[in-house]
C-alpha atoms as a PDB file:
ATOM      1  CA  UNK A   1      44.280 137.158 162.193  1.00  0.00           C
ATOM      2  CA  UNK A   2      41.700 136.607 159.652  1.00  0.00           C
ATOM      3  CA  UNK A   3      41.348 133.042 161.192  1.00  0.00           C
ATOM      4  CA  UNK A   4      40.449 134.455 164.008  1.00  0.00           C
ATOM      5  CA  UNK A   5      37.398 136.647 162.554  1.00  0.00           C
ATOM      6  CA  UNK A   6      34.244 133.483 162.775  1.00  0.00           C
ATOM      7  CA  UNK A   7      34.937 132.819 166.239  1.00  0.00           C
ATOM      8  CA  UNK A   8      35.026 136.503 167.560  1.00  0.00           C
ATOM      9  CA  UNK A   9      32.933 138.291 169.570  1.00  0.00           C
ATOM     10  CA  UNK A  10      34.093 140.886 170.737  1.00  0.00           C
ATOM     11  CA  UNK A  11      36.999 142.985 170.723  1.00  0.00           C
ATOM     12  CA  UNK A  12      38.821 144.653 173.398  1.00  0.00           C
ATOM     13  CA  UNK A  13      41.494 147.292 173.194  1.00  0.00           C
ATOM     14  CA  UNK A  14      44.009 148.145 176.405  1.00  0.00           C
ATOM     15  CA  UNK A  15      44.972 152.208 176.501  1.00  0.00           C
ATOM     16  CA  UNK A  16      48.056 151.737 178.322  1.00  0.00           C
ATOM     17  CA  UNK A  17      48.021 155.385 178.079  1.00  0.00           C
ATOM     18  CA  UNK A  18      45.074 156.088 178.502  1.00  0.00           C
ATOM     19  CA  UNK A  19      42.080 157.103 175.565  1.00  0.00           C
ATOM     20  CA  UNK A  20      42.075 160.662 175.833  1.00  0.00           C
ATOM     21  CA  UNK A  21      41.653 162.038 172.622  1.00  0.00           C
ATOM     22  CA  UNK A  22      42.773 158.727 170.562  1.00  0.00           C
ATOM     23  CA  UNK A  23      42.085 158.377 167.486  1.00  0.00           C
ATOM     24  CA  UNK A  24      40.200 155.157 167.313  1.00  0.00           C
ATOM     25  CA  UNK A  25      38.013 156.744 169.590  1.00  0.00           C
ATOM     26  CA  UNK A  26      36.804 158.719 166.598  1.00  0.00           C
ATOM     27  CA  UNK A  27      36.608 155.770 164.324  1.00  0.00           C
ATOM     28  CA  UNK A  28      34.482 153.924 166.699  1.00  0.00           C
ATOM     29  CA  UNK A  29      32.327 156.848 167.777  1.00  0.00           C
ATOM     30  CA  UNK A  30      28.996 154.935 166.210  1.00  0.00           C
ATOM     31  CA  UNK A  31      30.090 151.540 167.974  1.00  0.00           C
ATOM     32  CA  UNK A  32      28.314 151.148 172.027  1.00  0.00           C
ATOM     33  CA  UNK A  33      31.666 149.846 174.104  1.00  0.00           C
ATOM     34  CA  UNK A  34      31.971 149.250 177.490  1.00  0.00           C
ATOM     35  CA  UNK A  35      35.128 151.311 179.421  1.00  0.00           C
ATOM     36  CA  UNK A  36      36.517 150.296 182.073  1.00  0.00           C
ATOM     37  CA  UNK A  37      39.063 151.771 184.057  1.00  0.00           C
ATOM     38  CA  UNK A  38      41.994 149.825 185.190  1.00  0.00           C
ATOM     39  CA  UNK A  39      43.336 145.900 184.359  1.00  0.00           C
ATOM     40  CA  UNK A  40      43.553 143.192 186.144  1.00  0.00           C
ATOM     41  CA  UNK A  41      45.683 140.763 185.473  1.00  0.00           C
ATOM     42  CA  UNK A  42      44.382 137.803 183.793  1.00  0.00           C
ATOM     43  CA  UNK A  43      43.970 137.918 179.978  1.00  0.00           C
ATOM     44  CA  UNK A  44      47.408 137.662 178.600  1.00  0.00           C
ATOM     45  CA  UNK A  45      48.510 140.483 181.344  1.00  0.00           C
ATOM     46  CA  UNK A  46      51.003 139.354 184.092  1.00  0.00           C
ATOM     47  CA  UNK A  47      50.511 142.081 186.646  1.00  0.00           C
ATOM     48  CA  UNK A  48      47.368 144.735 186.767  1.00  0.00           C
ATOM     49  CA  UNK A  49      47.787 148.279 185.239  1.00  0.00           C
ATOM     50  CA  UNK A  50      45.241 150.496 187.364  1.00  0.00           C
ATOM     51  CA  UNK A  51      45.622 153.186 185.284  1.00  0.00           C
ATOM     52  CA  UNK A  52      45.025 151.408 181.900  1.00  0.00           C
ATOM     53  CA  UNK A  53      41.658 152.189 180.367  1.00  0.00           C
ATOM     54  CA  UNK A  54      40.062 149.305 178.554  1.00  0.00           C
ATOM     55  CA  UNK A  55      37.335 149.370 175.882  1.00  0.00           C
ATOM     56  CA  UNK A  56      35.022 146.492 175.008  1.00  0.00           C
ATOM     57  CA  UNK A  57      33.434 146.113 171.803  1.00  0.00           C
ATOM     58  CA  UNK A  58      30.890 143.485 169.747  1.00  0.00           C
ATOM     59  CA  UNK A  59      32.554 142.506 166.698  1.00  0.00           C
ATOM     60  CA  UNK A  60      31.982 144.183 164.257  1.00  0.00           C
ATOM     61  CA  UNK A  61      34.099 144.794 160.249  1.00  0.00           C
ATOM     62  CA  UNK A  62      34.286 148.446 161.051  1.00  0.00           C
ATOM     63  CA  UNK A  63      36.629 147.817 164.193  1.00  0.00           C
ATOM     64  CA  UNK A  64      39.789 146.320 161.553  1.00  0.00           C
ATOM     65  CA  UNK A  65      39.231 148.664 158.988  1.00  0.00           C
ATOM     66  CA  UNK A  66      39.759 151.426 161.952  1.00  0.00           C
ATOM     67  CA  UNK A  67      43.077 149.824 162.916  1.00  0.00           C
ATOM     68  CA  UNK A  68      43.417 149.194 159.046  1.00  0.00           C
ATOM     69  CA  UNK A  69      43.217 153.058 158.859  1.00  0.00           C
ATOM     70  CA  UNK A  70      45.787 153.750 161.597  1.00  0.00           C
ATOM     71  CA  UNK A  71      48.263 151.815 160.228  1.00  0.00           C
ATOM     72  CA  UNK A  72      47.849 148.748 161.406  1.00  0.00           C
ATOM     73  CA  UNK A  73      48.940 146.881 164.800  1.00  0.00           C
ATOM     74  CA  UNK A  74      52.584 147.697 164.332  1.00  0.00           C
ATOM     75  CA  UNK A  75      54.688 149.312 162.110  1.00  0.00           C
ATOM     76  CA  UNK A  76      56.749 147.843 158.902  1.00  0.00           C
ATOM     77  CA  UNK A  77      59.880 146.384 160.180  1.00  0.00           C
ATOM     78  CA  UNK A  78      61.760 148.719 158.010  1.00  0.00           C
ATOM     79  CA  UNK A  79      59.931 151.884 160.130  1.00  0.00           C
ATOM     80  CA  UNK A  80      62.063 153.272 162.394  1.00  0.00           C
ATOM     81  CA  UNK A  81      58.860 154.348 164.512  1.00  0.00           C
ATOM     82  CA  UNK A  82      57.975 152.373 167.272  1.00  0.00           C
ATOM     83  CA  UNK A  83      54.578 152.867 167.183  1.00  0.00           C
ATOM     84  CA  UNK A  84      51.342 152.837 163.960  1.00  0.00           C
ATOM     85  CA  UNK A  85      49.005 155.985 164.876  1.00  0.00           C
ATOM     86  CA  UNK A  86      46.921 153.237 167.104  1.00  0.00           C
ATOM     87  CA  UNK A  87      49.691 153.913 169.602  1.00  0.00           C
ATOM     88  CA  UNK A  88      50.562 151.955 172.857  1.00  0.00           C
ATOM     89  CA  UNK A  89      47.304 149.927 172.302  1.00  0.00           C
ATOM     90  CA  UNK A  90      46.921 146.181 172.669  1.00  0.00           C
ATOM     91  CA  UNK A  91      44.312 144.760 171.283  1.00  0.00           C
ATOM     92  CA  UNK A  92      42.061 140.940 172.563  1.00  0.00           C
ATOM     93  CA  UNK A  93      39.969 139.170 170.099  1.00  0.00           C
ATOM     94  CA  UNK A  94      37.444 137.089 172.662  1.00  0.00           C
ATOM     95  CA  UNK A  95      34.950 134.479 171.789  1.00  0.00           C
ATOM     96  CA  UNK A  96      31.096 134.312 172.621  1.00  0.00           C
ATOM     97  CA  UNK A  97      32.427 133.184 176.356  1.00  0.00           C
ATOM     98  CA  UNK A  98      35.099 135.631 176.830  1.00  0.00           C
ATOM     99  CA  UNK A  99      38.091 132.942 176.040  1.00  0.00           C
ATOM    100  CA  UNK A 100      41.364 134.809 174.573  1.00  0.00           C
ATOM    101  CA  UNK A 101      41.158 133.880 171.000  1.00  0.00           C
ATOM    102  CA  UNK A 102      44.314 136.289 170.324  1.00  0.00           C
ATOM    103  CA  UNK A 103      45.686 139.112 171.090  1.00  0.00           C
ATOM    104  CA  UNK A 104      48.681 141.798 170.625  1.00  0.00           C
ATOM    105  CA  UNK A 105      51.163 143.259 173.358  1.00  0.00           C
ATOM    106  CA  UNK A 106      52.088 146.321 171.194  1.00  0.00           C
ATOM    107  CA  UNK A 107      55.607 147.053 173.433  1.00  0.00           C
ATOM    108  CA  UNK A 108      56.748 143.780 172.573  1.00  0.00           C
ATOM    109  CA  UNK A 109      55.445 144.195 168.894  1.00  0.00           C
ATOM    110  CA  UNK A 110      53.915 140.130 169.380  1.00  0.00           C
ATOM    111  CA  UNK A 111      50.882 138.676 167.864  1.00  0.00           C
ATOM    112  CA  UNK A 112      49.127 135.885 170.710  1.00  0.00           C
ATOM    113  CA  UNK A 113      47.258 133.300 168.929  1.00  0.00           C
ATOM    114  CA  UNK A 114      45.310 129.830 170.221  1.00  0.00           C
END
């Protein structure tokens, strides 16, 4: 992932469960992000999710040391939890045009890269 970190730009993170009262939220609280409600598909996603909520956010260092702080984008393969504490949560690293640089589909516990 660290490759990835000259080339992005921004940073968005699919709530497939919505964002009520996640705890990135809280993390992020003095970041601006766009929310949108509802995926299309496109992006890495096959089908749309209407009732996703997606947030878009500039790069910026304090975005990984939030998921640094929640454990990460999935758990230790020796966890028997399914899920770190950012939850049901993928995550797109996107360049300065919006390209997919990488990106995470948390059920599947996979890392995208280009």
């Amino acid at each position: 992932m660290q490759s990835l970190r000259p080339r992005t730009a921004h940073i968005e993170f699919v709530f497939n469960d919505g964002d009520d009262g996640h705890p990135l939220l809280g993390l992020l609280a003095h970041l601006d992000a766009v929310r949108t409600v509802g995926v299309e598909a496109g992006n890495g996603y096959s089908r749309s999710r209407p009732a996703a909520v997606k947030r878009r956010y500039a790069y910026d260092r304090d975005i990984i040391r939030a998921i640094d702080a929640l454990g990460g984008f999935f758990p230790d393969a020796s966890n028997a939890d399914r899920w770190t504490e950012l939850g049901n949560v993928d995550v797109v690293f996107l360049d300065e045009q919006g390209h997919v640089l990488g990106a995470t589909v948390t059920h599947e516990a996979l890392l995208i890269g280009r």
